[in-house]
C-alpha atoms as a PDB file:
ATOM      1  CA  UNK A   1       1.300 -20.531  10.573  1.00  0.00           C
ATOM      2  CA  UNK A   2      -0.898 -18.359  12.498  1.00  0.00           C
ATOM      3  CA  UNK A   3      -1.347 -14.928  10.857  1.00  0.00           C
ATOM      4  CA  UNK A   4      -2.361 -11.661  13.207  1.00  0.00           C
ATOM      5  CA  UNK A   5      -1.676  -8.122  11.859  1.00  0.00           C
ATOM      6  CA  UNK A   6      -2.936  -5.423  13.656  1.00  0.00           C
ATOM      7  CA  UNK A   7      -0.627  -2.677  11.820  1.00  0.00           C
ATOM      8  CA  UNK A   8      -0.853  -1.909   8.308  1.00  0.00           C
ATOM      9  CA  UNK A   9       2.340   0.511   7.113  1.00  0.00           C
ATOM     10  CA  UNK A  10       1.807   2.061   3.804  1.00  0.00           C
ATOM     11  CA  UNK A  11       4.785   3.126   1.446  1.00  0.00           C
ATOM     12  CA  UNK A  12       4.044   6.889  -0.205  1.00  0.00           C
ATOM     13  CA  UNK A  13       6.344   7.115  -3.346  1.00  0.00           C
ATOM     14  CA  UNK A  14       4.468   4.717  -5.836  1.00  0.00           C
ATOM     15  CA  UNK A  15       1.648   3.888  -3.667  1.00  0.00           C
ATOM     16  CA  UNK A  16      -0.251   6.692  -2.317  1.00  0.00           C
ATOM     17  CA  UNK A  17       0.822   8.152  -6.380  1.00  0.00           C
ATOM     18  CA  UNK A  18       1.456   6.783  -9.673  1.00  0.00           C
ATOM     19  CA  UNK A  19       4.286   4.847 -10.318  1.00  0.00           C
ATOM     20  CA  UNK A  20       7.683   6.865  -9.887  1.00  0.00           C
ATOM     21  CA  UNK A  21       8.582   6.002 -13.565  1.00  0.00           C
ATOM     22  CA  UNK A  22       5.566   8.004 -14.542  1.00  0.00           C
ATOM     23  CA  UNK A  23       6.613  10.626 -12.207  1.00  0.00           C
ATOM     24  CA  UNK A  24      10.065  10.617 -13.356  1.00  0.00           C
ATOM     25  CA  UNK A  25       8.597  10.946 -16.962  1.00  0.00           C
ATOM     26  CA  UNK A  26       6.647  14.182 -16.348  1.00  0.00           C
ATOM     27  CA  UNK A  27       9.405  15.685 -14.492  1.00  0.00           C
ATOM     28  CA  UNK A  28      11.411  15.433 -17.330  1.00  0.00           C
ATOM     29  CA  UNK A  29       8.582  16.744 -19.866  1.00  0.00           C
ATOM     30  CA  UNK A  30       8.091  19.474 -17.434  1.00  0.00           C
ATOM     31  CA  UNK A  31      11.779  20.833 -16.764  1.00  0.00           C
ATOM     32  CA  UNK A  32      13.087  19.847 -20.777  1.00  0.00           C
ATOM     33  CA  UNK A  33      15.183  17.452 -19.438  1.00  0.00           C
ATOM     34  CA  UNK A  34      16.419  14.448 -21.225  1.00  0.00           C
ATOM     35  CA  UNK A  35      15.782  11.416 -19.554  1.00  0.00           C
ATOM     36  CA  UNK A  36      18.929   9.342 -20.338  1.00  0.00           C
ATOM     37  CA  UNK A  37      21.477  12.095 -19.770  1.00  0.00           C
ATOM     38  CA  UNK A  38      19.676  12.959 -16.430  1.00  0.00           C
ATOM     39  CA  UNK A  39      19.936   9.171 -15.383  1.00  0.00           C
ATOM     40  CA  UNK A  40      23.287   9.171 -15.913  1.00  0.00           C
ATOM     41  CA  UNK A  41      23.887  12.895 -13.939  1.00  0.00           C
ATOM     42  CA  UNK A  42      21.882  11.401 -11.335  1.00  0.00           C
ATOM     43  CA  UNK A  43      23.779   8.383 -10.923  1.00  0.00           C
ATOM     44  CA  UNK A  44      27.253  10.014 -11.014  1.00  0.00           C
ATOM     45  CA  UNK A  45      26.310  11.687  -8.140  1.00  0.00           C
ATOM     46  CA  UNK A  46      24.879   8.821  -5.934  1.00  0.00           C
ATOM     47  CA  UNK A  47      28.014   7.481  -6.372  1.00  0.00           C
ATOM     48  CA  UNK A  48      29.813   9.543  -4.715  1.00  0.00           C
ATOM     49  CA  UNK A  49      27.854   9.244  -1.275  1.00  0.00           C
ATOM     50  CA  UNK A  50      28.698   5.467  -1.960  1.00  0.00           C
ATOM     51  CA  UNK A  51      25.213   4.039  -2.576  1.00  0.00           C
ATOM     52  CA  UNK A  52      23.806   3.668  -6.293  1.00  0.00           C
ATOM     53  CA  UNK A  53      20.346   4.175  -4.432  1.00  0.00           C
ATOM     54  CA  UNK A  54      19.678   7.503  -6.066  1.00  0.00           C
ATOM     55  CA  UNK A  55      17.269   8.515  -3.112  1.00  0.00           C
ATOM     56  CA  UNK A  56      19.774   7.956  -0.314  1.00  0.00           C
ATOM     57  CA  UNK A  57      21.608  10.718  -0.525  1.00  0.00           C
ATOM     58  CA  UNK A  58      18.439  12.901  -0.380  1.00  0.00           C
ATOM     59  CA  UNK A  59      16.404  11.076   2.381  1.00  0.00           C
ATOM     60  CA  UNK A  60      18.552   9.832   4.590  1.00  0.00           C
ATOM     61  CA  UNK A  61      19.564  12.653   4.117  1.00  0.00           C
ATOM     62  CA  UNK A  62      23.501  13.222   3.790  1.00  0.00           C
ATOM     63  CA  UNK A  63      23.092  16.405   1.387  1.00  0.00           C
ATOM     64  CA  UNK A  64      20.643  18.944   0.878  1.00  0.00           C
ATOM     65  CA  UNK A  65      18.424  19.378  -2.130  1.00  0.00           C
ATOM     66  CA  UNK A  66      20.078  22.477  -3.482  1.00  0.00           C
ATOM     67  CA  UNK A  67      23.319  20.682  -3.051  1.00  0.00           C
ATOM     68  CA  UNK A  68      22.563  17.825  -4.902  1.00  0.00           C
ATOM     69  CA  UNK A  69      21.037  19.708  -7.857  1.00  0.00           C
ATOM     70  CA  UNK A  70      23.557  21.737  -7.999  1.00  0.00           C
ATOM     71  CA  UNK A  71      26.150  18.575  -8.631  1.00  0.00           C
ATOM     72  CA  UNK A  72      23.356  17.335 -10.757  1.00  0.00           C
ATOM     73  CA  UNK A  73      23.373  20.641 -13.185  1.00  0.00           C
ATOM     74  CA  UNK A  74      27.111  20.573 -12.918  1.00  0.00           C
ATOM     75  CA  UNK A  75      27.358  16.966 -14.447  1.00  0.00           C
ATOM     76  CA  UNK A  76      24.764  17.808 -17.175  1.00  0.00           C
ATOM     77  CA  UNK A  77      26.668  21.558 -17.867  1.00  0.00           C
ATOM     78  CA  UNK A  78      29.629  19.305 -18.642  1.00  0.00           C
ATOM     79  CA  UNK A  79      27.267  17.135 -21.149  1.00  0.00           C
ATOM     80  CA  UNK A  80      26.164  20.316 -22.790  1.00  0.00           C
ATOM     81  CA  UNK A  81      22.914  20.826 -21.067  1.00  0.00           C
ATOM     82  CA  UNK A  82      21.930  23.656 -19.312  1.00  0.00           C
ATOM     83  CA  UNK A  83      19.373  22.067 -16.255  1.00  0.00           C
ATOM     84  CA  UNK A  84      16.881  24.842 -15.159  1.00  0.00           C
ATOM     85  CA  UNK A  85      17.117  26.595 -11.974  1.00  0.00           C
ATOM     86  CA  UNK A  86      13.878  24.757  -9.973  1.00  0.00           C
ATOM     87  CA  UNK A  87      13.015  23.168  -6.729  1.00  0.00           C
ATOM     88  CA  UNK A  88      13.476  19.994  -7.100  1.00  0.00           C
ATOM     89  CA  UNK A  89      10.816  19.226  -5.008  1.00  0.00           C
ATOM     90  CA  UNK A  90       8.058  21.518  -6.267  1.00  0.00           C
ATOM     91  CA  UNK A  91       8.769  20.054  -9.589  1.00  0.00           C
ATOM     92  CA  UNK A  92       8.463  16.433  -9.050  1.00  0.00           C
ATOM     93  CA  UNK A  93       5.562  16.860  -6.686  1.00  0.00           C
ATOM     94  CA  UNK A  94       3.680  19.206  -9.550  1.00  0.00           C
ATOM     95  CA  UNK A  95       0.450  17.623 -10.975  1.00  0.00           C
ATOM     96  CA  UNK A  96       1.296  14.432  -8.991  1.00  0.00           C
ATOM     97  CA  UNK A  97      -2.209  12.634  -8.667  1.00  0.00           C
ATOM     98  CA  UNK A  98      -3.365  10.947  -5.469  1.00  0.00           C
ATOM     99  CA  UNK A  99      -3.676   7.057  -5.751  1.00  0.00           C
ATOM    100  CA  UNK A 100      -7.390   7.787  -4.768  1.00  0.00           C
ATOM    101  CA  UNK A 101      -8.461   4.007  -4.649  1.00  0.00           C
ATOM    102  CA  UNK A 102      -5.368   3.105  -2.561  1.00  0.00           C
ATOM    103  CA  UNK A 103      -6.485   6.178  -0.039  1.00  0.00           C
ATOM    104  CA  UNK A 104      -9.893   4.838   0.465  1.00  0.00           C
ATOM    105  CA  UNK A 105      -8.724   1.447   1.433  1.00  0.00           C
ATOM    106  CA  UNK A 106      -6.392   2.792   3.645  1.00  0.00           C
ATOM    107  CA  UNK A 107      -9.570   4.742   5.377  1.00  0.00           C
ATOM    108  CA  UNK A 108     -12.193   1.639   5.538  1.00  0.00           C
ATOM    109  CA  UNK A 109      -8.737  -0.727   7.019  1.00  0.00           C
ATOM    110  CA  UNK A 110      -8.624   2.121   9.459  1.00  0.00           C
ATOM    111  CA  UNK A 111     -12.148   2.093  10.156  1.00  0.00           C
ATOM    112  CA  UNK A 112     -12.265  -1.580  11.235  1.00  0.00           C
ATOM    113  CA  UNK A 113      -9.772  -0.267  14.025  1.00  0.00           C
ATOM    114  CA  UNK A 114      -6.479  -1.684  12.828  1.00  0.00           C
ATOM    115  CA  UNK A 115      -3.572   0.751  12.913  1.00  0.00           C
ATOM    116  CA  UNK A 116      -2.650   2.464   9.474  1.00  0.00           C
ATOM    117  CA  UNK A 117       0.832   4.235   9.590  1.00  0.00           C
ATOM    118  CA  UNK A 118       3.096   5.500   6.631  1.00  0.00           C
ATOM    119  CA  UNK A 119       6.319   4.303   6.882  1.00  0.00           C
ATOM    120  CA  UNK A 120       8.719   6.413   3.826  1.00  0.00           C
ATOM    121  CA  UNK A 121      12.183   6.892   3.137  1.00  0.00           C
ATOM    122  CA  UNK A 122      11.812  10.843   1.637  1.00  0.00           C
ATOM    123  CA  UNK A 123      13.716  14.054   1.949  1.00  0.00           C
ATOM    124  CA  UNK A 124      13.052  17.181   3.937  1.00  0.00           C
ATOM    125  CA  UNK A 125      12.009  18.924   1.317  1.00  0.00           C
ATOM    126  CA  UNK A 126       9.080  16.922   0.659  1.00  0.00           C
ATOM    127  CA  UNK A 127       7.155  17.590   3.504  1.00  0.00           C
ATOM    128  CA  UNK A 128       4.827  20.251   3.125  1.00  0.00           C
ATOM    129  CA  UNK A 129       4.140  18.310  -0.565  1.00  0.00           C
ATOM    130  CA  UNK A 130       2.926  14.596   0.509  1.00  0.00           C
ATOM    131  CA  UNK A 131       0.912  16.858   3.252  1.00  0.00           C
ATOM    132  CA  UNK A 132      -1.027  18.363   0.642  1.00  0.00           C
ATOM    133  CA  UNK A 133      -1.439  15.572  -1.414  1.00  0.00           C
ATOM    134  CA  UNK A 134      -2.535  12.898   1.474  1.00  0.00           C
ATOM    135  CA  UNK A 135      -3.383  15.127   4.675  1.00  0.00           C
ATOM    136  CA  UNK A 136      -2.460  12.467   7.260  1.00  0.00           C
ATOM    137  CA  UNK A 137      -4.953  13.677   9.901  1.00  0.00           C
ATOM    138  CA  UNK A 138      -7.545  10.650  10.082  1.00  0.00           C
ATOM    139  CA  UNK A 139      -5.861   8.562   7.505  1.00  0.00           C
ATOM    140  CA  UNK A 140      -2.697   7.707   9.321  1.00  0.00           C
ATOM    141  CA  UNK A 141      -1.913   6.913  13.021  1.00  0.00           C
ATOM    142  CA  UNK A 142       1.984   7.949  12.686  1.00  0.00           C
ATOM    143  CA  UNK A 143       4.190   8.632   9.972  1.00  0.00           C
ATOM    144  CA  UNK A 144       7.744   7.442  10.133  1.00  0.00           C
ATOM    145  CA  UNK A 145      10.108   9.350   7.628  1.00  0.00           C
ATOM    146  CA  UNK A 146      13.499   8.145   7.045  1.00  0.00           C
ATOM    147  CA  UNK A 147      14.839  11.724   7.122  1.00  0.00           C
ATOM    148  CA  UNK A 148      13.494  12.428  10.709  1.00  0.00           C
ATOM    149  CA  UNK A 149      14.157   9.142  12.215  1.00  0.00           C
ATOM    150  CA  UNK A 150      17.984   8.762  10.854  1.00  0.00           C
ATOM    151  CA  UNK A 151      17.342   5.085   9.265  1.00  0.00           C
ATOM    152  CA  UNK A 152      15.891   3.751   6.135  1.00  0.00           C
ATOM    153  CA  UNK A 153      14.081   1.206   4.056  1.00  0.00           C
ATOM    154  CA  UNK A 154      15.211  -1.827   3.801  1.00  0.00           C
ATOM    155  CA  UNK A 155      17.259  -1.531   6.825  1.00  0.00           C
ATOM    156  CA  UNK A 156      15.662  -3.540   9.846  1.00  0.00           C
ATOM    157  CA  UNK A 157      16.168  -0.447  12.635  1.00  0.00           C
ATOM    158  CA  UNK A 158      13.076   1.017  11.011  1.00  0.00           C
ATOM    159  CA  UNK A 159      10.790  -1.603  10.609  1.00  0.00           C
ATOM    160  CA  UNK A 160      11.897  -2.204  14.569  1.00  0.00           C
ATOM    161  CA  UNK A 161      11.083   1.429  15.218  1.00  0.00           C
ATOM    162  CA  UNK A 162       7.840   1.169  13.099  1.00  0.00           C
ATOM    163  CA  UNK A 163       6.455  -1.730  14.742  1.00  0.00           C
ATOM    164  CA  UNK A 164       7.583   0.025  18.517  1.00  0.00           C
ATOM    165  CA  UNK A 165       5.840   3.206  17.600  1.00  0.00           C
ATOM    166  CA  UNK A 166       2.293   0.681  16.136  1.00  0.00           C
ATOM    167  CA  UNK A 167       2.637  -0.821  19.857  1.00  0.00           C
ATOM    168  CA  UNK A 168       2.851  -3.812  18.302  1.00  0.00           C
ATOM    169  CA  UNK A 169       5.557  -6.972  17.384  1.00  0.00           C
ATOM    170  CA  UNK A 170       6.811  -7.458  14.290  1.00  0.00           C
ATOM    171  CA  UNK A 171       4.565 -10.434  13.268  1.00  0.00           C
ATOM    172  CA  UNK A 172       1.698  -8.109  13.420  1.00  0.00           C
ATOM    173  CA  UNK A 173       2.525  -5.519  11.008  1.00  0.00           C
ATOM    174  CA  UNK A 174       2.557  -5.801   7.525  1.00  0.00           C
ATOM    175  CA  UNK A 175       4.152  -3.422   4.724  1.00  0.00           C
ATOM    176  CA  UNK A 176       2.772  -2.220   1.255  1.00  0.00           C
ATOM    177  CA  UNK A 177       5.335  -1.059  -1.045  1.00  0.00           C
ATOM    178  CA  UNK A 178       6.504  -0.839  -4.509  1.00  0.00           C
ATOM    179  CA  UNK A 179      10.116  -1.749  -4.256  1.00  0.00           C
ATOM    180  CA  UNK A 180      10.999  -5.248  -4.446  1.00  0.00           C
ATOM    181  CA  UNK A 181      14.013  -4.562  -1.472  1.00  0.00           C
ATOM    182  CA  UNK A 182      11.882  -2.852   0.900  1.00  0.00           C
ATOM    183  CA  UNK A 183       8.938  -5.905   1.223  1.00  0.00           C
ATOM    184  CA  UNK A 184      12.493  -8.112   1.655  1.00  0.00           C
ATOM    185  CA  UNK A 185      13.564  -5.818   4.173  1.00  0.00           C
ATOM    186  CA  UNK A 186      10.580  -5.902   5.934  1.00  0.00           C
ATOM    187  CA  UNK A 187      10.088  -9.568   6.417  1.00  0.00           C
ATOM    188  CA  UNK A 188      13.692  -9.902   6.734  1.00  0.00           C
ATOM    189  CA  UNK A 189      12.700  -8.530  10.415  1.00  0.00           C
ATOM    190  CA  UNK A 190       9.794 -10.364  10.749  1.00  0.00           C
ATOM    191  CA  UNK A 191       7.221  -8.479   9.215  1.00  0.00           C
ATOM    192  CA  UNK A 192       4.607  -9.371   6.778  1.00  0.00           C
ATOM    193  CA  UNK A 193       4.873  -7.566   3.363  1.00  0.00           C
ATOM    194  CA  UNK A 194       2.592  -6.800  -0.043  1.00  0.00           C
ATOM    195  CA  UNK A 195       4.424  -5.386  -2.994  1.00  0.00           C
ATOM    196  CA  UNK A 196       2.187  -3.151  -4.604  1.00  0.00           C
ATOM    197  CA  UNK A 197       1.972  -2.801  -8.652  1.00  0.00           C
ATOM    198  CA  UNK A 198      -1.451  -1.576  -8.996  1.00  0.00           C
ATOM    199  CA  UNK A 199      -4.210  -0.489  -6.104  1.00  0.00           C
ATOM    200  CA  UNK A 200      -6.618  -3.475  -7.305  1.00  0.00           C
ATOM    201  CA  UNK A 201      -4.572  -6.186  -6.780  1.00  0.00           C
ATOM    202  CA  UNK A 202      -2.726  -4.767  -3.556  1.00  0.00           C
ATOM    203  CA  UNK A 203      -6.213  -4.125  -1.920  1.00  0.00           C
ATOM    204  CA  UNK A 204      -7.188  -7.684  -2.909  1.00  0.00           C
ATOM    205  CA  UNK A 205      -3.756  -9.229  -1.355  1.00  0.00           C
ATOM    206  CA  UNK A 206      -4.477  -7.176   1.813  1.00  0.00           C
ATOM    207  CA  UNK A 207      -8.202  -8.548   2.192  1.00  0.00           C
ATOM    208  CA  UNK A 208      -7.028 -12.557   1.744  1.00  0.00           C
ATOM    209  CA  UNK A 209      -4.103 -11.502   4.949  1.00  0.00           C
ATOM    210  CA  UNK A 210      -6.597  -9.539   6.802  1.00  0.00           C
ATOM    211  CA  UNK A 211      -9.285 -12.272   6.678  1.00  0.00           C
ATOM    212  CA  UNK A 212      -6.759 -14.813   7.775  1.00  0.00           C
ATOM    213  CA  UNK A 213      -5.508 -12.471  10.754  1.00  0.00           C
ATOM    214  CA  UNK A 214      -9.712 -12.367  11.459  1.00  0.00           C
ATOM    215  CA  UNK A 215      -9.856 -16.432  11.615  1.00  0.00           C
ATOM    216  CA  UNK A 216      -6.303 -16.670  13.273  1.00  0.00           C
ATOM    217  CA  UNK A 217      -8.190 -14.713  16.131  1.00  0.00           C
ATOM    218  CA  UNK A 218     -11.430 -16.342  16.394  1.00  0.00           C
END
């Protein structure tokens, strides 16, 4: 099979930061939170919005931040736990690192003239926060954002959109994410997909497609 990608879309959440587990695990050291009871809050209310894709509700989105914590606090208030009144989103995004090694890939694939995009499903809220973390000014080409573009990972109408805004076809873009669904999503609609568990190996995986897209053209 001939192999040409001339877009690479990068996921944000677990890609361009540490894992989300880890993330998850500082929020809760941060706000006092126990982790189990939270889960369980958490997943009471994704329910209702009837998904058990805790994010959904948030970046799609079909409730606002302060809405859902406030359901959130509600469930643990009836556990016995009293949930802090925070921004969600300032406290999950608080001493989250930059996946610098990831970053500078990102920049030399760039570089060589290929497209680089980030292509995310996250909530409002988050904007101003993955800006500071990963200004996208001469690092990405276009973001697409599930909350601005009304569609979502895994669902194919935004890898169509993605690959529309690249200027490219499907066949030529390729994904990196950490979610298992998302890479099936992806080359469910034709795309090309790494799933990323670690900068090192994901940068390797990208250099073996790369350099077969580079022979596939000559």
């Amino acid at each position: 099979m001939t192999i040409s990608i001339n877009a690479v879309w990068t996921d944000f959440g677990g890609v361009l930061t540490p894992p989300v587990g880890e993330t998850f695990s500082a929020f809760c050291t941060r706000t006092g939170l126990p982790p189990g009871p939270l889960l369980t809050a958490v997943a009471t209310v994704t329910a209702r919005y009837g998904t058990d894709d805790f994010m959904l509700p948030l970046d799609t989105p079909l409730v606002t931040e302060e809405e859902w914590l406030r359901q959130i606090a509600a469930e643990l208030a009836a556990e016995g736990i009293e949930a802090p009144m925070i921004s969600f989103a300032d406290a999950w995004f608080d001493g989250r690192r930059t996946n610098a090694e990831w970053l500078a890939q990102l920049h030399r694939v760039r570089e060589r003239g290929l497209f680089v995009g980030m292509l995310s499903n996250m909530p409002p809220a988050w904007e101003e926060h993955w800006r500071r973390m990963v200004p996208p000014e001469g690092v990405f080409d276009d973001v697409v954002n599930s909350a601005q573009v009304g569609c979502r990972k895994p669902g194919p109408e935004i890898f169509e959109l993605a690959a529309a805004r690249a200027g490219v076809p499907a066949a030529q873009c390729v994904l990196i994410d950490d979610l298992a669904k998302n890479c099936a999503g992806a080359r469910a609609a034709g795309w090309q997909a790494i799933e990323f568990t670690g900068a090192a190996a994901a940068i390797e995986e990208l250099e073996a497609l790369l350099g077969r897209s580079r022979l596939a053209s000559t």
